[in-house]
PDB file of N, CA and C in Angstrom:
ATOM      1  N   UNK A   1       3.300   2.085   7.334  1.00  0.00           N
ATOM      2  CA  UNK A   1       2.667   2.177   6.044  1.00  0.00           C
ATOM      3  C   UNK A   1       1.516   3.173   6.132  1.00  0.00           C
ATOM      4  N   UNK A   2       1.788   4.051   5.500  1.00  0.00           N
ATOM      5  CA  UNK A   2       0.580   5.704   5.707  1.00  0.00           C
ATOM      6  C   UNK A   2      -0.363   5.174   5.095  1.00  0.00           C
ATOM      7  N   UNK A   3      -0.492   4.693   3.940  1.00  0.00           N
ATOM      8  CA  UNK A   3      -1.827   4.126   3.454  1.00  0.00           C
ATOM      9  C   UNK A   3      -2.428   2.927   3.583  1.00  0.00           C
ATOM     10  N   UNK A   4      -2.075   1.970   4.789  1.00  0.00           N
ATOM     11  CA  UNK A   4      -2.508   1.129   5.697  1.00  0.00           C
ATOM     12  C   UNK A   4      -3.354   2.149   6.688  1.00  0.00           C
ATOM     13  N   UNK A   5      -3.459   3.227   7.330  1.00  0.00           N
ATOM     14  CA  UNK A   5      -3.965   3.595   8.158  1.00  0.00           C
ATOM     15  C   UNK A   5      -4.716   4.553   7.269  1.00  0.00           C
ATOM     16  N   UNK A   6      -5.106   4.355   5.774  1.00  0.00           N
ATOM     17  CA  UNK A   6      -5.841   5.344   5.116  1.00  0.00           C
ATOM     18  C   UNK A   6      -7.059   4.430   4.831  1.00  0.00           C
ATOM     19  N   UNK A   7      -6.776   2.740   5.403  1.00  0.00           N
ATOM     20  CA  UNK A   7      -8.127   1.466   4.612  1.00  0.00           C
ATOM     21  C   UNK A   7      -8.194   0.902   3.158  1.00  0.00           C
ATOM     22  N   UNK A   8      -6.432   1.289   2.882  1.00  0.00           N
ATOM     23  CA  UNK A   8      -6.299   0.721   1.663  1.00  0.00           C
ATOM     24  C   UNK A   8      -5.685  -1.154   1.946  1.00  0.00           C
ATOM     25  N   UNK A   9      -5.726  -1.100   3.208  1.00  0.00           N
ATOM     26  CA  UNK A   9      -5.551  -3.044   3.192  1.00  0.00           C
ATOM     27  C   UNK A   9      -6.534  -3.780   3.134  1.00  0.00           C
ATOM     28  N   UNK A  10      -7.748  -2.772   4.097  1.00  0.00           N
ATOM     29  CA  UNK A  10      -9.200  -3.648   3.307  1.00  0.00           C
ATOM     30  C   UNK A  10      -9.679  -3.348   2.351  1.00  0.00           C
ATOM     31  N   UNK A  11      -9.463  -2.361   1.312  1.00  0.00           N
ATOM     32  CA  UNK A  11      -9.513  -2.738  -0.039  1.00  0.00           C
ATOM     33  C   UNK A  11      -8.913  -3.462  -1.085  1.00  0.00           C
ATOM     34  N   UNK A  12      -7.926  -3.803  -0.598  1.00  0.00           N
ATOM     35  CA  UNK A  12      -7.639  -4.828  -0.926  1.00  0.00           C
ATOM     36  C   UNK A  12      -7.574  -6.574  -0.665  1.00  0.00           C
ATOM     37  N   UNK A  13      -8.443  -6.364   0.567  1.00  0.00           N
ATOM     38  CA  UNK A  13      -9.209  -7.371   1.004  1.00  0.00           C
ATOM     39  C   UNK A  13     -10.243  -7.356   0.190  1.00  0.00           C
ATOM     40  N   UNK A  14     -10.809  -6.552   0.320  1.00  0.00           N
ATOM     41  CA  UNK A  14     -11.943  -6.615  -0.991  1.00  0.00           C
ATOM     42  C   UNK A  14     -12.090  -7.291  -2.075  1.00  0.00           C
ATOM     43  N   UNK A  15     -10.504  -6.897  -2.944  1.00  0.00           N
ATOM     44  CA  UNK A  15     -10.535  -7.640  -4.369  1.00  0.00           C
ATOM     45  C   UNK A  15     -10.375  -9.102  -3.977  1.00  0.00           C
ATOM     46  N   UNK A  16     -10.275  -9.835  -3.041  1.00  0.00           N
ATOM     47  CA  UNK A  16      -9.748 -10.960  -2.952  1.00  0.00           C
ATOM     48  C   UNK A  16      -8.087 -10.922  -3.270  1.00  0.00           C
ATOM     49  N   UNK A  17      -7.224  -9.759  -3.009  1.00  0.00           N
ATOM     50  CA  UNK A  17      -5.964 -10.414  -2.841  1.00  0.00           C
ATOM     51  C   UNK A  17      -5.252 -10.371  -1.894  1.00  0.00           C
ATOM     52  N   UNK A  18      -4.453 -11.576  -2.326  1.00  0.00           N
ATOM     53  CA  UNK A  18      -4.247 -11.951  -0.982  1.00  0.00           C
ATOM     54  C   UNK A  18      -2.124 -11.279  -0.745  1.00  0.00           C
ATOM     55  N   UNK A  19      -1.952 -10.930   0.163  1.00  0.00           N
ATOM     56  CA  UNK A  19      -0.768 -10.316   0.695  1.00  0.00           C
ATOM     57  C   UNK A  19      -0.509 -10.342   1.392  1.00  0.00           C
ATOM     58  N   UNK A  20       0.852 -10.056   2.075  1.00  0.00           N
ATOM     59  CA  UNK A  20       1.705 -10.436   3.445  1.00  0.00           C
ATOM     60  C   UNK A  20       2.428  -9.066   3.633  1.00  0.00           C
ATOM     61  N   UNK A  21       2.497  -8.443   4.466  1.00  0.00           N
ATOM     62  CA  UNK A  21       3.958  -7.090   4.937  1.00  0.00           C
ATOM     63  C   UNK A  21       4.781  -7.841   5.484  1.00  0.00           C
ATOM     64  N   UNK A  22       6.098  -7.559   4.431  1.00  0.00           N
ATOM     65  CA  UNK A  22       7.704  -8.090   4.556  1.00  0.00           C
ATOM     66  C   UNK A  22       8.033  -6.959   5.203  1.00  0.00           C
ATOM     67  N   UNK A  23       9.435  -7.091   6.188  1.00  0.00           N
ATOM     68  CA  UNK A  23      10.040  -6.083   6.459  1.00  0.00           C
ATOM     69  C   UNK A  23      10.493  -5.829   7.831  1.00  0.00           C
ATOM     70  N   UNK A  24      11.587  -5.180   8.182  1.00  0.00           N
ATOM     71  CA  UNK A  24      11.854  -4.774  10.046  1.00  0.00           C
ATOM     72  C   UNK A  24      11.020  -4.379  10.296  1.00  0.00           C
ATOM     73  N   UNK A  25      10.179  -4.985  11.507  1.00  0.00           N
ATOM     74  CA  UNK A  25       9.684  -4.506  12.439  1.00  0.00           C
ATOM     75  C   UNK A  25       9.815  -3.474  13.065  1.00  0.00           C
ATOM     76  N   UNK A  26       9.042  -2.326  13.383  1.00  0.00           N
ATOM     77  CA  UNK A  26       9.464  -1.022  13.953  1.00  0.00           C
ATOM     78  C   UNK A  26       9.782  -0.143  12.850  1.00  0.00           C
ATOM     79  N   UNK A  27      10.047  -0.326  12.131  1.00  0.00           N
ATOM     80  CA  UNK A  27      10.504   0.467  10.942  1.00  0.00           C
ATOM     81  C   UNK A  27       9.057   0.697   9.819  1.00  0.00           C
ATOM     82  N   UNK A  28       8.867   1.689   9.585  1.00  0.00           N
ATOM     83  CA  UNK A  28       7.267   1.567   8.543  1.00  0.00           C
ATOM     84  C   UNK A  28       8.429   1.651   7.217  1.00  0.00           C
ATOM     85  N   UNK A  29       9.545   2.297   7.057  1.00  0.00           N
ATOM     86  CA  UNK A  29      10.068   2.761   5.727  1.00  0.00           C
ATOM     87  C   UNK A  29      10.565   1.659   5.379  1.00  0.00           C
ATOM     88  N   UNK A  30      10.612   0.403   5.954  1.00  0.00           N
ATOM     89  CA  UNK A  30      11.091  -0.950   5.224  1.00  0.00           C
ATOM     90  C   UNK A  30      10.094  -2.082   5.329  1.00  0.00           C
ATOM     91  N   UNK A  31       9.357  -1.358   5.442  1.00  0.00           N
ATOM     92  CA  UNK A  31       7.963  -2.271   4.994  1.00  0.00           C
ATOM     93  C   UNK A  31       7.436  -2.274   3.908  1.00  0.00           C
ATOM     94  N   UNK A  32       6.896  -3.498   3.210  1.00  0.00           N
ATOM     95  CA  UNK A  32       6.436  -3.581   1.916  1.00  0.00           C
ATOM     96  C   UNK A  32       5.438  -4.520   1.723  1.00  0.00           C
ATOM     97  N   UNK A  33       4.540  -4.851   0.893  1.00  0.00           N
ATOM     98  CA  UNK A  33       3.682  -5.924   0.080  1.00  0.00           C
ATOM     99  C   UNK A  33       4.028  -6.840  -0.368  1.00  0.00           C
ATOM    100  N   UNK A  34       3.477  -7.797  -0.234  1.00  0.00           N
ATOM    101  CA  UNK A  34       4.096  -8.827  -1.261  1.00  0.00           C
ATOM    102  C   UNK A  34       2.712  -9.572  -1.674  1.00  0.00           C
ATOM    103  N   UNK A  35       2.644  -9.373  -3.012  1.00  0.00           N
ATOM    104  CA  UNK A  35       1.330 -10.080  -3.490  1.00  0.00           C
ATOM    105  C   UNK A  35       2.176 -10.919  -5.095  1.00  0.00           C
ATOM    106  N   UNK A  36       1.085 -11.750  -4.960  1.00  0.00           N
ATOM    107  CA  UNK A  36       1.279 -13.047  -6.177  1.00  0.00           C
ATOM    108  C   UNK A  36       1.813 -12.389  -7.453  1.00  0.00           C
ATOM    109  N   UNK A  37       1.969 -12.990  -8.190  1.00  0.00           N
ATOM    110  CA  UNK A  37       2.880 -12.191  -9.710  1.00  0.00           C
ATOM    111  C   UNK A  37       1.321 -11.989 -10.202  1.00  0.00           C
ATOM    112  N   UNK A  38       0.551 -12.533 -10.577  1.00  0.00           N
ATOM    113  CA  UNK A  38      -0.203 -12.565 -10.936  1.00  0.00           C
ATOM    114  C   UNK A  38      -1.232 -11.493 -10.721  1.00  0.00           C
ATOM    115  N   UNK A  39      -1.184 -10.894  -9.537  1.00  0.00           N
ATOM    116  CA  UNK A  39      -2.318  -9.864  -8.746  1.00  0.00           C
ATOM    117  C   UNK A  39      -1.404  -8.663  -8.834  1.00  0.00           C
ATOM    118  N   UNK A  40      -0.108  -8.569  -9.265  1.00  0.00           N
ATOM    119  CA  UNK A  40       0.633  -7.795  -9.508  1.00  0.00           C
ATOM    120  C   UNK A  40      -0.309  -6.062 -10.069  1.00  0.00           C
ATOM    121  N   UNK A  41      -0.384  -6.380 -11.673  1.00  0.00           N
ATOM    122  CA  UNK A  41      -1.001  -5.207 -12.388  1.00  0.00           C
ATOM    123  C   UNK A  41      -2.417  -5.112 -11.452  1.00  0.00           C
ATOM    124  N   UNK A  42      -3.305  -5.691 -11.077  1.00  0.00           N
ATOM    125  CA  UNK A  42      -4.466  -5.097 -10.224  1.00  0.00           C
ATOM    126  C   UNK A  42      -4.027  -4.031  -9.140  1.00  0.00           C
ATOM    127  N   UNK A  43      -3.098  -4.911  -8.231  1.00  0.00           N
ATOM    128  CA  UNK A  43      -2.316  -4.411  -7.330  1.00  0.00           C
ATOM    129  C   UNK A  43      -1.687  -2.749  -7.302  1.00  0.00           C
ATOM    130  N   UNK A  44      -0.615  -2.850  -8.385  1.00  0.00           N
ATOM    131  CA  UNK A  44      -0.686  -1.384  -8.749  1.00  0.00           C
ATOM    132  C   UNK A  44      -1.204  -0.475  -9.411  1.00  0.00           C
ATOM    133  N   UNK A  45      -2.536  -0.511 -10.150  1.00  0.00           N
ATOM    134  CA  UNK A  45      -3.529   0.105 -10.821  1.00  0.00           C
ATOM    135  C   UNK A  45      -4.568   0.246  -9.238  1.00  0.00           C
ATOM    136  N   UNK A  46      -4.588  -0.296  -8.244  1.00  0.00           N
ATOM    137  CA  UNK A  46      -5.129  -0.239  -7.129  1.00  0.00           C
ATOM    138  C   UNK A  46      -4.402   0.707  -6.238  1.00  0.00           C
ATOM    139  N   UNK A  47      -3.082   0.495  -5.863  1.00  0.00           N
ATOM    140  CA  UNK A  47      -2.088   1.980  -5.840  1.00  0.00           C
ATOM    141  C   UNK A  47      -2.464   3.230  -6.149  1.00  0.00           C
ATOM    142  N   UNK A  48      -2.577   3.347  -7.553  1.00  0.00           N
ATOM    143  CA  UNK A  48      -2.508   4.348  -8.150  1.00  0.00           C
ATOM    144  C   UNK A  48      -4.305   4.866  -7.928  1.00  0.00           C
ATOM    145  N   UNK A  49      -4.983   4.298  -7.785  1.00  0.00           N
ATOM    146  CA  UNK A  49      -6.095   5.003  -7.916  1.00  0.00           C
ATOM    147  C   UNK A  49      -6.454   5.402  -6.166  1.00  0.00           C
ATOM    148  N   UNK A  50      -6.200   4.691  -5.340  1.00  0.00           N
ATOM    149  CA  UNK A  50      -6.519   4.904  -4.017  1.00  0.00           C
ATOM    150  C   UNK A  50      -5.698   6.216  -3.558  1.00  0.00           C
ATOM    151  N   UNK A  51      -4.296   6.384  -4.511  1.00  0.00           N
ATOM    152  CA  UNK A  51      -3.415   7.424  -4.542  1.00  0.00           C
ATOM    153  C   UNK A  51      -4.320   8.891  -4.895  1.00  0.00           C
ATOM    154  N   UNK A  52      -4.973   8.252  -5.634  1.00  0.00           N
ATOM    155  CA  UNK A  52      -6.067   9.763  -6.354  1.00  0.00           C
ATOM    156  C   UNK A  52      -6.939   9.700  -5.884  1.00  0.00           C
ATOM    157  N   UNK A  53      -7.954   8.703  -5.303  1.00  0.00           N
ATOM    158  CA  UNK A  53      -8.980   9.381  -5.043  1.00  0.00           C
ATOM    159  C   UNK A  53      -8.887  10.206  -3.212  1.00  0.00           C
ATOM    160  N   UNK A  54      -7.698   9.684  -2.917  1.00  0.00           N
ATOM    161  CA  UNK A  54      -7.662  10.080  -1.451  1.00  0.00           C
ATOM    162  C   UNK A  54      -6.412  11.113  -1.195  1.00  0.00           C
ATOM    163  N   UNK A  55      -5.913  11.575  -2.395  1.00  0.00           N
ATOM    164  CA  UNK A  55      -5.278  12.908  -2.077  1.00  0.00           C
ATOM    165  C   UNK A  55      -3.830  12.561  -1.176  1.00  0.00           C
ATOM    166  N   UNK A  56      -3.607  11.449  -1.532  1.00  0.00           N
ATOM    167  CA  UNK A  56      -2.281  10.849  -0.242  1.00  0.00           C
ATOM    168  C   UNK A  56      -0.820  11.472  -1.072  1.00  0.00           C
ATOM    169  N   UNK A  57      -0.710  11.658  -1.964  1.00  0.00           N
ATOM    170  CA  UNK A  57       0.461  11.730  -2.511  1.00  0.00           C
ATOM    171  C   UNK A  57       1.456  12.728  -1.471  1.00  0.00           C
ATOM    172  N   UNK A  58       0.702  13.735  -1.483  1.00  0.00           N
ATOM    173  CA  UNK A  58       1.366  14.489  -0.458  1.00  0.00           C
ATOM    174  C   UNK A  58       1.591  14.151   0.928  1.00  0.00           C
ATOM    175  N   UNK A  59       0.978  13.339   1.584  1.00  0.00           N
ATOM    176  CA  UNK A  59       0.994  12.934   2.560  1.00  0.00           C
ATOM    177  C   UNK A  59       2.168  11.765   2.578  1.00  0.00           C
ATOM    178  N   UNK A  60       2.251  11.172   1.636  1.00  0.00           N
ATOM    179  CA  UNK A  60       3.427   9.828   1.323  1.00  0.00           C
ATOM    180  C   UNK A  60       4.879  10.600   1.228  1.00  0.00           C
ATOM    181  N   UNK A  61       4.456  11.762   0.191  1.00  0.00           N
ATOM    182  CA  UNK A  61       5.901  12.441   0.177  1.00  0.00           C
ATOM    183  C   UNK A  61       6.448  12.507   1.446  1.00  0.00           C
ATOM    184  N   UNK A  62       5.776  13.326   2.396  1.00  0.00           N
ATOM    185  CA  UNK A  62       6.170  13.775   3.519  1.00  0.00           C
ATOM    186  C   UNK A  62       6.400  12.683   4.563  1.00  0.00           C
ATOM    187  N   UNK A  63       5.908  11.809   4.111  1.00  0.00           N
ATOM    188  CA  UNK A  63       6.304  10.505   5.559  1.00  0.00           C
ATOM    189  C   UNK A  63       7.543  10.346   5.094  1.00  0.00           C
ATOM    190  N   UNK A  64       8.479   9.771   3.923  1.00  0.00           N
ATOM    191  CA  UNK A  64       9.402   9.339   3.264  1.00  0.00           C
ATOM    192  C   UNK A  64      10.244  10.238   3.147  1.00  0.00           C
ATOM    193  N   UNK A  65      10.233  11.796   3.560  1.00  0.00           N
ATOM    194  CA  UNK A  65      11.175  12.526   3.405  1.00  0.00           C
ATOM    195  C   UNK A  65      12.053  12.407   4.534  1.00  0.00           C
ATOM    196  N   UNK A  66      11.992  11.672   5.368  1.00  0.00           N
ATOM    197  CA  UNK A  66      13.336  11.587   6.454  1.00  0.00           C
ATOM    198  C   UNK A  66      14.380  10.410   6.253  1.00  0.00           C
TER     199      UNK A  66
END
């Protein structure tokens, strides 16, 4: 997860939500989040802005292109 090693899990420690990484082991491209239905819209409005203020987009493209 590229934006696990960018400090977007303790910001989201921050908000108080709470989440688990599902997924194969060894593998980062089948790894995922799993947060409450509820923390959902924070969750990805939290995405999207950590996406902008830290310039990752390009950096995400390029992990995911293999």
């Amino acid at each position: 997860m590229p934006m696990g090693m960018w400090g977007f899990e303790e910001e989201i420690r921050d908000r108080k939500i709470e989440f688990e990484i599902d997924g194969e082991k060894g593998n980062f491209k089948s790894l995922s989040y799993v947060v409450k239905k509820s923390d959902l819209k924070l969750f990805c409005d939290m995405i999207y802005f950590f996406l902008s203020e830290h310039n990752l987009d390009k950096t995400l493209n390029d992990a995911f292109k293999y």
